[in-house]
PDB file of N, CA and C in Angstrom:
ATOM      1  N   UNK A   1     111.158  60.431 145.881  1.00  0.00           N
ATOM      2  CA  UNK A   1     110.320  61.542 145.496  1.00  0.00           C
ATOM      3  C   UNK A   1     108.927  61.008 145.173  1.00  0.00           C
ATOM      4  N   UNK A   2     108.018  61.839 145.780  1.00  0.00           N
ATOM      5  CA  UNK A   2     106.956  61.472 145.201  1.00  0.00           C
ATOM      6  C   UNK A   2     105.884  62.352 144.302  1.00  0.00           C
ATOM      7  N   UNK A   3     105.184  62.078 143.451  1.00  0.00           N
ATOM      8  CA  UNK A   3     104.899  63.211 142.122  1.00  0.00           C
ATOM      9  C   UNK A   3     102.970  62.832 142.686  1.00  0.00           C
ATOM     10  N   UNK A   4     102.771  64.364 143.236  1.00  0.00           N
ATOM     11  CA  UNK A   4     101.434  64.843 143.254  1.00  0.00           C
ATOM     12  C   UNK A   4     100.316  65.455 141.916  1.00  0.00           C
ATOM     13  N   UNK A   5     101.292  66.365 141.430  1.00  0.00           N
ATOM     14  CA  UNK A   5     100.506  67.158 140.179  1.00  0.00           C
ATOM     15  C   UNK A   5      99.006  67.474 140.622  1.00  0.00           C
ATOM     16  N   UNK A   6      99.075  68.336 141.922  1.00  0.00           N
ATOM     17  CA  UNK A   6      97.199  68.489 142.149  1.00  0.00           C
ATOM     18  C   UNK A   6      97.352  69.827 142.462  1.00  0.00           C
ATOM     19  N   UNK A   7      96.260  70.035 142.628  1.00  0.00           N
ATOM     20  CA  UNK A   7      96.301  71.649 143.561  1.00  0.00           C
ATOM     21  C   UNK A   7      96.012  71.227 145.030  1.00  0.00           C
ATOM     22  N   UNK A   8      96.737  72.107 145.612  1.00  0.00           N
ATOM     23  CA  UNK A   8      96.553  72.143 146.976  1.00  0.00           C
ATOM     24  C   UNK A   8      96.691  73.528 148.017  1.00  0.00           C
ATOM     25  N   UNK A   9      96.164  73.297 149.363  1.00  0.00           N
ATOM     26  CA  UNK A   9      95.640  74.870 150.066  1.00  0.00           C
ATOM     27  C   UNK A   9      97.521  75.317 150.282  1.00  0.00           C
ATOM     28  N   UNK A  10      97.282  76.585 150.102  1.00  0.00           N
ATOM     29  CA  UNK A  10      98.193  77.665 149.857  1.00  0.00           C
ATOM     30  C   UNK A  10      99.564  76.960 151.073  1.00  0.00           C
ATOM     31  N   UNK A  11      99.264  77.145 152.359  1.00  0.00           N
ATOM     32  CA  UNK A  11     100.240  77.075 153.233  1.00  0.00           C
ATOM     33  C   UNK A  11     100.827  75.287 153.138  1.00  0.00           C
ATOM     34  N   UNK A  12     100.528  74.650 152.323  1.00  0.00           N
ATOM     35  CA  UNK A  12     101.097  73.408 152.321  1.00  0.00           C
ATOM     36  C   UNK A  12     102.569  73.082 151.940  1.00  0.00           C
ATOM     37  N   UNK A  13     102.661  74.055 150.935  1.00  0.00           N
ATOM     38  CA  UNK A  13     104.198  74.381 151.072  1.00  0.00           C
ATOM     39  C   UNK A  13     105.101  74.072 152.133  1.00  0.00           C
ATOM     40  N   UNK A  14     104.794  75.449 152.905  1.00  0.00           N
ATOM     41  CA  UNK A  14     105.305  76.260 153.996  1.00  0.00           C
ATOM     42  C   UNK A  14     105.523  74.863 154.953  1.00  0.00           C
ATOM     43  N   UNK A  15     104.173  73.774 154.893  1.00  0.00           N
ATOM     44  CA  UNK A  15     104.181  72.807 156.252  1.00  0.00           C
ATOM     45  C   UNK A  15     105.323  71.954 155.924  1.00  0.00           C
ATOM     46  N   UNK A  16     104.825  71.536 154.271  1.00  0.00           N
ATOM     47  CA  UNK A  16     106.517  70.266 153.955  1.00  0.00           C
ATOM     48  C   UNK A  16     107.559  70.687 154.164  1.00  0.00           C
ATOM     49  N   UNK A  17     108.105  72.353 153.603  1.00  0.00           N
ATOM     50  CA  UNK A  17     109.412  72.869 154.378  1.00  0.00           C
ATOM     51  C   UNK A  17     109.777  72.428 156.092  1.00  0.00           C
ATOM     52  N   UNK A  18     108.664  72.894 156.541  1.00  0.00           N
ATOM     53  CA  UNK A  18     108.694  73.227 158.375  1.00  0.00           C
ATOM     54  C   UNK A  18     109.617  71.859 158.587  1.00  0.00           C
ATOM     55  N   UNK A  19     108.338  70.609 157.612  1.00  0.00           N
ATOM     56  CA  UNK A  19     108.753  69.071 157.889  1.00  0.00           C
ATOM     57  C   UNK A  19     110.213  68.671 157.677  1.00  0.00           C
ATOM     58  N   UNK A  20     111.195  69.489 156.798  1.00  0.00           N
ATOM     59  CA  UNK A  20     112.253  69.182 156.139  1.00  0.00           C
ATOM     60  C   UNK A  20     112.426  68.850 155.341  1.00  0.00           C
ATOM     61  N   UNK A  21     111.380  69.062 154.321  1.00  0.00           N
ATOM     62  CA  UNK A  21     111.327  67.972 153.015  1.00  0.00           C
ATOM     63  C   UNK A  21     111.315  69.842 152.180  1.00  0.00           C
ATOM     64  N   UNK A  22     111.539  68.791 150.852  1.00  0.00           N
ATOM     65  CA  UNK A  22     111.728  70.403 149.648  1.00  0.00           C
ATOM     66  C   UNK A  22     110.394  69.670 148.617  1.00  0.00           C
ATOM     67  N   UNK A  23     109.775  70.664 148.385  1.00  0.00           N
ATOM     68  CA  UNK A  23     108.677  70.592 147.040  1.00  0.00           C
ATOM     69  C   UNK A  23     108.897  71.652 146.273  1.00  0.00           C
ATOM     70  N   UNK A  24     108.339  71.156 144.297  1.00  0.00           N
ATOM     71  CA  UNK A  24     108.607  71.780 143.789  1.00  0.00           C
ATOM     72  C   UNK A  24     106.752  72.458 143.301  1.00  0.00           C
ATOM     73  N   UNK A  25     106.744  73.522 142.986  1.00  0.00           N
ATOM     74  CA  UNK A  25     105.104  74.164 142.686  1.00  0.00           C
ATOM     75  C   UNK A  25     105.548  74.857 141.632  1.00  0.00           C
ATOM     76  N   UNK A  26     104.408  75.318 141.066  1.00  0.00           N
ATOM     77  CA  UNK A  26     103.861  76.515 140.351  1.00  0.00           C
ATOM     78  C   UNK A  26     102.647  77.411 140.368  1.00  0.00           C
ATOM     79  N   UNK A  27     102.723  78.071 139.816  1.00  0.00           N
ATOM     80  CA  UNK A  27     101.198  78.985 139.954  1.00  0.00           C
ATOM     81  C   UNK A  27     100.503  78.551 138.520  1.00  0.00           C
ATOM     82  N   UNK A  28      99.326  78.105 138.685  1.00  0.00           N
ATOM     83  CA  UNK A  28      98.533  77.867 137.374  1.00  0.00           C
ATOM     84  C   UNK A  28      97.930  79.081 136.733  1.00  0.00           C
ATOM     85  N   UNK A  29      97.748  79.512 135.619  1.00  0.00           N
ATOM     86  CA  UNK A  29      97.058  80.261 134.674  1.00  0.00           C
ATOM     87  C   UNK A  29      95.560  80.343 135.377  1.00  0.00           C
ATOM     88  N   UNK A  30      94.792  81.201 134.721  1.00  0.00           N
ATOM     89  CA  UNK A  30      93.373  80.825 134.776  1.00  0.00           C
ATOM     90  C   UNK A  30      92.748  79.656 134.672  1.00  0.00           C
ATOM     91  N   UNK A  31      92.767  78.678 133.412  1.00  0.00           N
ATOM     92  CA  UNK A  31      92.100  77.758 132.735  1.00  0.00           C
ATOM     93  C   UNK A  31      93.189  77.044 133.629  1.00  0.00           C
ATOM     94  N   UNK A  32      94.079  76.633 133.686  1.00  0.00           N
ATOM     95  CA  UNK A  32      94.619  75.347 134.752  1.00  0.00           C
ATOM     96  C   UNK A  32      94.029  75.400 135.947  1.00  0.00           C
ATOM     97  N   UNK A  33      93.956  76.841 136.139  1.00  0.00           N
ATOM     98  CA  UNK A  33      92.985  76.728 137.881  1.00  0.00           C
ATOM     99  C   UNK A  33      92.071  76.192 138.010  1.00  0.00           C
ATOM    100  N   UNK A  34      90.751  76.574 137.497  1.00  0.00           N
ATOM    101  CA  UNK A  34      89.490  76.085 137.285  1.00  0.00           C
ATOM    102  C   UNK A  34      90.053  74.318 136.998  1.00  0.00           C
ATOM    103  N   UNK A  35      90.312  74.179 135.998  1.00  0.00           N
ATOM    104  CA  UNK A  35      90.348  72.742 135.504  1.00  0.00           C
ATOM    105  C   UNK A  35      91.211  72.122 136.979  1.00  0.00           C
ATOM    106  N   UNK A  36      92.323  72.422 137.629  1.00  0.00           N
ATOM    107  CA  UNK A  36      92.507  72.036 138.822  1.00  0.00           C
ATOM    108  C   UNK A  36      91.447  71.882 139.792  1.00  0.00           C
ATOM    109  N   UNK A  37      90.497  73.442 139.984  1.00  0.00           N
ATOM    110  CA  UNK A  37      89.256  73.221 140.986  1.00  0.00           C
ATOM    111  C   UNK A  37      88.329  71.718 140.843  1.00  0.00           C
ATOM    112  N   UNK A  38      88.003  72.020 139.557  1.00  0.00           N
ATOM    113  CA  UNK A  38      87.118  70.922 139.145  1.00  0.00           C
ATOM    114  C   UNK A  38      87.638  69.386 139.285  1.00  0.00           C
ATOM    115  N   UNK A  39      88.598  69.209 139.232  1.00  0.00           N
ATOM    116  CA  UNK A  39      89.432  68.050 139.760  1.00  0.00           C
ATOM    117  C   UNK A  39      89.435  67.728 141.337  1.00  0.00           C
ATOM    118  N   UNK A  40      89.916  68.917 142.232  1.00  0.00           N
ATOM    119  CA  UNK A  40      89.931  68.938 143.281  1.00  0.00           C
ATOM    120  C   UNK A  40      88.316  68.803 143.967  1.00  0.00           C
ATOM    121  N   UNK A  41      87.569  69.435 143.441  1.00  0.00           N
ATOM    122  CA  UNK A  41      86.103  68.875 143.510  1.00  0.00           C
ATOM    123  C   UNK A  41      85.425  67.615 143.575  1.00  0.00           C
ATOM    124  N   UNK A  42      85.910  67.472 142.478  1.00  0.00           N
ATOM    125  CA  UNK A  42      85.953  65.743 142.849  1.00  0.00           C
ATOM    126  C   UNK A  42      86.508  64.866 144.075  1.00  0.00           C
ATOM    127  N   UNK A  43      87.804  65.134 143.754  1.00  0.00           N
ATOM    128  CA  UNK A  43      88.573  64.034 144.600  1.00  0.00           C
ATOM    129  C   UNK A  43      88.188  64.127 146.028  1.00  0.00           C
ATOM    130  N   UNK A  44      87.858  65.786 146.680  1.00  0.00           N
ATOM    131  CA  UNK A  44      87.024  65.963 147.993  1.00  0.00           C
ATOM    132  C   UNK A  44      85.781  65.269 148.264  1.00  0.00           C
ATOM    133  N   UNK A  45      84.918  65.248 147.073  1.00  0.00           N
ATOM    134  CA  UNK A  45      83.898  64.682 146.866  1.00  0.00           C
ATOM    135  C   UNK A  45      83.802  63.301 147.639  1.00  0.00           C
ATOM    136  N   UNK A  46      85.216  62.942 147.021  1.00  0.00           N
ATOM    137  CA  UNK A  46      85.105  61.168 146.754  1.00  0.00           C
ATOM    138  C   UNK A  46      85.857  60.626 148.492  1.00  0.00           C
ATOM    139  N   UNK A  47      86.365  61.806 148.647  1.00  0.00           N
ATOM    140  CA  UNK A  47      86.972  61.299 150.307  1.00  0.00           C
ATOM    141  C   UNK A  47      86.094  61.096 150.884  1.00  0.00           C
ATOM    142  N   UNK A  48      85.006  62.425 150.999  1.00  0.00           N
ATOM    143  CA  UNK A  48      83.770  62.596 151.588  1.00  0.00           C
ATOM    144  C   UNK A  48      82.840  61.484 151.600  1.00  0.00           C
ATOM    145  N   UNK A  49      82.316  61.292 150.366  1.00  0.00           N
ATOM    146  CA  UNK A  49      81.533  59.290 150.375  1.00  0.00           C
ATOM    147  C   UNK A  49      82.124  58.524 151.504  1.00  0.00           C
ATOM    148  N   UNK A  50      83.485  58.734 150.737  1.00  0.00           N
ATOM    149  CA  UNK A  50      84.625  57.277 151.693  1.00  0.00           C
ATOM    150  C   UNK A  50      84.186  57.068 153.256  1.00  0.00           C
ATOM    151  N   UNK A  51      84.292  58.806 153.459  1.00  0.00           N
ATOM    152  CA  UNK A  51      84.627  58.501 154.862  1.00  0.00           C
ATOM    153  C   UNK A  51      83.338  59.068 155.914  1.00  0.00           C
ATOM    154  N   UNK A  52      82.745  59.832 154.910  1.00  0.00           N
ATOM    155  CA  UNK A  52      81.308  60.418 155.946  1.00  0.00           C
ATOM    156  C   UNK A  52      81.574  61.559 156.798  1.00  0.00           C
ATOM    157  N   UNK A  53      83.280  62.008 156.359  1.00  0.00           N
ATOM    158  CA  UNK A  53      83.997  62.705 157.716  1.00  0.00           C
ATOM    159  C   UNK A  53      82.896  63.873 157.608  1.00  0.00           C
ATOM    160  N   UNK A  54      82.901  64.963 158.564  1.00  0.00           N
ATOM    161  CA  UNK A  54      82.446  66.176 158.312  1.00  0.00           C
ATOM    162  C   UNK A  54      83.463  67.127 158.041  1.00  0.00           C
ATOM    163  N   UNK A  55      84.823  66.379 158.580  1.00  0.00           N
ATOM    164  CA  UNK A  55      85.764  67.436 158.178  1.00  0.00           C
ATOM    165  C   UNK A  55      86.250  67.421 157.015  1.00  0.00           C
ATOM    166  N   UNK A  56      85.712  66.605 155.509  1.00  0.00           N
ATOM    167  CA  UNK A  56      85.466  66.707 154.506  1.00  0.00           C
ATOM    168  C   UNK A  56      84.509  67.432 153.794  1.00  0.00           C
ATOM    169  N   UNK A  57      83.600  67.892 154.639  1.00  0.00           N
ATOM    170  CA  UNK A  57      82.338  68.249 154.206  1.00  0.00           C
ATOM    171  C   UNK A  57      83.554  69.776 154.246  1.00  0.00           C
ATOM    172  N   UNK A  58      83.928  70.570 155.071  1.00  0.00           N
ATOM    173  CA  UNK A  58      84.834  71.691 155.482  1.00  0.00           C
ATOM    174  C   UNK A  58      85.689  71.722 154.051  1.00  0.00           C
ATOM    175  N   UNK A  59      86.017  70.465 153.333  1.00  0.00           N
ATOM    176  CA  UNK A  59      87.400  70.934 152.248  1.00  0.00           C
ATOM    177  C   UNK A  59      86.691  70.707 151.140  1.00  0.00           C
ATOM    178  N   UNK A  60      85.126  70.174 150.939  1.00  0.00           N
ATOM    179  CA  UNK A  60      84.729  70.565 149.636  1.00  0.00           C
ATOM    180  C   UNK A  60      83.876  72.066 149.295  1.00  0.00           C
ATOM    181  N   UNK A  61      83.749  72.553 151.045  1.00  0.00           N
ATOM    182  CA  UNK A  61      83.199  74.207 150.589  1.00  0.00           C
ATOM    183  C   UNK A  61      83.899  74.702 150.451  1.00  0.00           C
ATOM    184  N   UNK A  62      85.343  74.816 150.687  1.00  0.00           N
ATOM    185  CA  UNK A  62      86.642  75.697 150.848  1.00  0.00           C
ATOM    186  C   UNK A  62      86.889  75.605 149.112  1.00  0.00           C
ATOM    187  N   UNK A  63      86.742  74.609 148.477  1.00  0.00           N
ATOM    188  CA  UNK A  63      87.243  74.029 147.235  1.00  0.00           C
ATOM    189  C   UNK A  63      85.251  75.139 146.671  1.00  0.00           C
ATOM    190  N   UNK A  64      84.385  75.151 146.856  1.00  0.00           N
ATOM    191  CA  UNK A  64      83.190  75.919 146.087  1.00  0.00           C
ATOM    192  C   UNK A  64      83.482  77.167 146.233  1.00  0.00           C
ATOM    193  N   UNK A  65      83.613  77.510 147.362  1.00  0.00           N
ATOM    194  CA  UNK A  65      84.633  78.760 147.363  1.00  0.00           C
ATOM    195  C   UNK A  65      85.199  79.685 146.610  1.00  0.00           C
ATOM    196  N   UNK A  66      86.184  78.496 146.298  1.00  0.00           N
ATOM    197  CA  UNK A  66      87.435  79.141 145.811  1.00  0.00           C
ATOM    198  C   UNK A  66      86.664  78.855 143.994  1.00  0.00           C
ATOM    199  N   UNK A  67      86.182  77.694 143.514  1.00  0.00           N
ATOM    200  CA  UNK A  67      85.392  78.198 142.298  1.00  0.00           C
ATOM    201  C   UNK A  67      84.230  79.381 142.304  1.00  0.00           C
ATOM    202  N   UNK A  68      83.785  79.547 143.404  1.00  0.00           N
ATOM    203  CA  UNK A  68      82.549  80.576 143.022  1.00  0.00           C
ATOM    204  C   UNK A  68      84.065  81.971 142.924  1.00  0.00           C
ATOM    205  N   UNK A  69      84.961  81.977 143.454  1.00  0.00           N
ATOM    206  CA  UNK A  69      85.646  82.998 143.200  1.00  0.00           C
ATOM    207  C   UNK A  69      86.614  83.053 142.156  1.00  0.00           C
ATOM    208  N   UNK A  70      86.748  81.963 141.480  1.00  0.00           N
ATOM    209  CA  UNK A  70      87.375  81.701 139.874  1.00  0.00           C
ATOM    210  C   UNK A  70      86.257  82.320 139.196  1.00  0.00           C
ATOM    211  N   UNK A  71      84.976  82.445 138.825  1.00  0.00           N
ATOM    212  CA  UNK A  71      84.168  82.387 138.071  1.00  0.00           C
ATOM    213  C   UNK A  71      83.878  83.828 138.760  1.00  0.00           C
ATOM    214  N   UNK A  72      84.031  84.549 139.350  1.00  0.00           N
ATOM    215  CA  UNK A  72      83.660  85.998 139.340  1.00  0.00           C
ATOM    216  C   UNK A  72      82.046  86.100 140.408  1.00  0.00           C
ATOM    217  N   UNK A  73      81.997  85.015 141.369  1.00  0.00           N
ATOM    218  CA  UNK A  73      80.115  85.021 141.698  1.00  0.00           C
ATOM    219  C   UNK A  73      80.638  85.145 143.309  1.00  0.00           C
ATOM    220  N   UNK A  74      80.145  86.256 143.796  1.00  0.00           N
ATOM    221  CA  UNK A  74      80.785  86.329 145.561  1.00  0.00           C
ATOM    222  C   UNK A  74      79.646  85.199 146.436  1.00  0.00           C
ATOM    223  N   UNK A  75      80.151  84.856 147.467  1.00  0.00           N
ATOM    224  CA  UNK A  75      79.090  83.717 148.338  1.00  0.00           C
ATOM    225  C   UNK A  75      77.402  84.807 148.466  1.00  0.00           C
ATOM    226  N   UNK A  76      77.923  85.650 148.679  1.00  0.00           N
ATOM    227  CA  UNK A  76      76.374  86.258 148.832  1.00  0.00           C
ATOM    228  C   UNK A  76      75.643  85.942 147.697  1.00  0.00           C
ATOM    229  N   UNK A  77      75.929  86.327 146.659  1.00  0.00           N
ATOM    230  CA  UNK A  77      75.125  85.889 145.224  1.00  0.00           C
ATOM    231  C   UNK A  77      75.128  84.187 145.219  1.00  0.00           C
ATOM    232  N   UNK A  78      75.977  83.404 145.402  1.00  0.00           N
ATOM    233  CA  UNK A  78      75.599  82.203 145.337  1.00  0.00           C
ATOM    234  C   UNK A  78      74.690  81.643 146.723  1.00  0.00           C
ATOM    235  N   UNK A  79      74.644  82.698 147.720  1.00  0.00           N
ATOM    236  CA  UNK A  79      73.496  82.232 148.645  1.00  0.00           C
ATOM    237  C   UNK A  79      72.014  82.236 148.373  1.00  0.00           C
ATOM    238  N   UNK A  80      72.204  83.739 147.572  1.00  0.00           N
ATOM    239  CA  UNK A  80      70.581  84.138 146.989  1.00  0.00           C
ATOM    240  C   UNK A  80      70.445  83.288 146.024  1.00  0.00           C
ATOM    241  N   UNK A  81      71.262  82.790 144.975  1.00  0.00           N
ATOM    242  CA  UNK A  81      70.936  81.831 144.449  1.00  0.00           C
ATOM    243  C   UNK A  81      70.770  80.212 144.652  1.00  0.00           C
ATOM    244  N   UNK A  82      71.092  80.037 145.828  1.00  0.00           N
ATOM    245  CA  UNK A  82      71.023  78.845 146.455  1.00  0.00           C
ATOM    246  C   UNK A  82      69.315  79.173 147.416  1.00  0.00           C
ATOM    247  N   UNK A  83      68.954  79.941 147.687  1.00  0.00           N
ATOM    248  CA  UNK A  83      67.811  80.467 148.334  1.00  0.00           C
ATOM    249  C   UNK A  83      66.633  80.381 147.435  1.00  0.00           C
ATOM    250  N   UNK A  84      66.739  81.131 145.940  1.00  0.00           N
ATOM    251  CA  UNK A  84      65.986  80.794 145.090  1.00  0.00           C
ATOM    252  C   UNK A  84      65.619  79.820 144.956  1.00  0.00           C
ATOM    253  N   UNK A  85      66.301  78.716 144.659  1.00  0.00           N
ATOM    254  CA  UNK A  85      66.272  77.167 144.430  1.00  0.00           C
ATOM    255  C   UNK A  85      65.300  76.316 145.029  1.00  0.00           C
ATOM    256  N   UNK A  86      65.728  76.867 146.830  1.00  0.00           N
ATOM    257  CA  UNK A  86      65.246  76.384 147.906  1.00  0.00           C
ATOM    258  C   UNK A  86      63.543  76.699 147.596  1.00  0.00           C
ATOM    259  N   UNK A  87      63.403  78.365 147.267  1.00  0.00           N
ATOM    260  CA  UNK A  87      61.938  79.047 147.330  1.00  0.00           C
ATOM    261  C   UNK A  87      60.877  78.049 145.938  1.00  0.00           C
ATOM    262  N   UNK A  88      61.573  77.730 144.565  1.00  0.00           N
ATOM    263  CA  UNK A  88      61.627  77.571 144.128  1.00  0.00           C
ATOM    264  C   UNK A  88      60.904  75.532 143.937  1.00  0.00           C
ATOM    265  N   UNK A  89      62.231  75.053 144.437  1.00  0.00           N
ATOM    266  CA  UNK A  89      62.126  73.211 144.385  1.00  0.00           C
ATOM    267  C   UNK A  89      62.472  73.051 145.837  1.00  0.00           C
ATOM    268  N   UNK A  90      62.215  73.764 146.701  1.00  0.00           N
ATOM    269  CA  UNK A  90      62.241  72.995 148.113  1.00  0.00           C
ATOM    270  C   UNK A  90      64.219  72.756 148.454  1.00  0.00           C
ATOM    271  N   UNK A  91      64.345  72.202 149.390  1.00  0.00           N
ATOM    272  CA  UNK A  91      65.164  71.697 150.582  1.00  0.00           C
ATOM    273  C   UNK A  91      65.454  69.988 150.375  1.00  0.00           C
ATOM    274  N   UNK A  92      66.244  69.119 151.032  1.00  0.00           N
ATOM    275  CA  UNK A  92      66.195  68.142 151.115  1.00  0.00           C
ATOM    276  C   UNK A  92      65.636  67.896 152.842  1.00  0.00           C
ATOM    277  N   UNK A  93      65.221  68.708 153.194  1.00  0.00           N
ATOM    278  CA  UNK A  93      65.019  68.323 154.955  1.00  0.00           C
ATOM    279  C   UNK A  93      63.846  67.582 154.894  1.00  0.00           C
ATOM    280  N   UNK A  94      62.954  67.548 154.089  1.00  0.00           N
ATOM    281  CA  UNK A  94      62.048  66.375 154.520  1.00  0.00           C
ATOM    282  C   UNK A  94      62.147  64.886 154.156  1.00  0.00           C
ATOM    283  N   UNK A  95      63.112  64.941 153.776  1.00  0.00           N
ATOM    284  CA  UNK A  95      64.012  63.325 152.949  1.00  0.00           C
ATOM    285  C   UNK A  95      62.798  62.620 152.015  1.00  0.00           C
ATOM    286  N   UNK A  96      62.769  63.338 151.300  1.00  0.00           N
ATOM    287  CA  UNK A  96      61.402  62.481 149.817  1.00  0.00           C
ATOM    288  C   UNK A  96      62.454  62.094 149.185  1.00  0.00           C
ATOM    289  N   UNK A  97      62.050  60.817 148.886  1.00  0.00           N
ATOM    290  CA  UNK A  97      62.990  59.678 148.023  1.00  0.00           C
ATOM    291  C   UNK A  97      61.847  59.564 146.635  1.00  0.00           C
ATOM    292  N   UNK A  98      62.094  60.023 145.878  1.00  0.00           N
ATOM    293  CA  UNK A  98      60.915  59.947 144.851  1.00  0.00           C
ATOM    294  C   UNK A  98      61.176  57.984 143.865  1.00  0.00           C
ATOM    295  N   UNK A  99      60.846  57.587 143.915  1.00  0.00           N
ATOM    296  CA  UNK A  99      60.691  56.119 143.369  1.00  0.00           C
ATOM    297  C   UNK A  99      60.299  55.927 141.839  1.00  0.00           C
ATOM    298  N   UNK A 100      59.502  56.867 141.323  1.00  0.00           N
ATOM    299  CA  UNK A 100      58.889  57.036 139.939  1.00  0.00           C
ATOM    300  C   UNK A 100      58.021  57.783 139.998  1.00  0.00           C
ATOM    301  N   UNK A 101      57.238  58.470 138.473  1.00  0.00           N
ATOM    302  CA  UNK A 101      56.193  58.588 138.087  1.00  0.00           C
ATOM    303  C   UNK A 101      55.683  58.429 136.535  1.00  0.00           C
ATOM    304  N   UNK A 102      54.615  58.462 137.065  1.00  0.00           N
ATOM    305  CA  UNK A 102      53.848  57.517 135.600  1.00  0.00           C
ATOM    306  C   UNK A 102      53.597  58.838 134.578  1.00  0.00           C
TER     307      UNK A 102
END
């Protein structure tokens, strides 16, 4: 047996059955969710460094997602607010590496 204790996407279940194997789950509360997201945030995070994949880049929006929808904020509102930002402090597309200031 091996002991996960993470959150993971919904149909993963369903795949270890298909595989022949038995897992055991639960459904988390509110506050375990989030505190799961925020975990799972990370650890996507940290694949992502590892590996540069893009198909990591795919499981840490799926994972913002699913927090902008713990926290009650639909993607449209977190676009306009991601837009603001942009109108606001700019983009990273012109790659300024700022070094210091005096």
């Amino acid at each position: 047996m091996k002991i996960y204790n993470k959150l993971v996407r919904d149909k993963i279940p369903e795949i270890i059955e298909k595989n022949g194997q038995t897992c055991k789950v639960r459904k988390l509360d509110d506050d375990e969710y989030l505190s799961a997201l925020n975990a799972k945030l990370k650890e996507e995070t940290m694949e992502y460094l590892e590996s540069g994949e893009v198909e990591e880049l795919a499981d840490l929006e799926e994972v913002i997602r699913a927090l902008l929808c713990a926290k009650g904020v639909s993607f449209k509102r977190f676009e306009a607010i991601r837009k603001e930002k942009v109108e606001k402090r700019g983009a990273f597309k012109q790659k300024i590496f700022l070094e210091s200031v005096n």
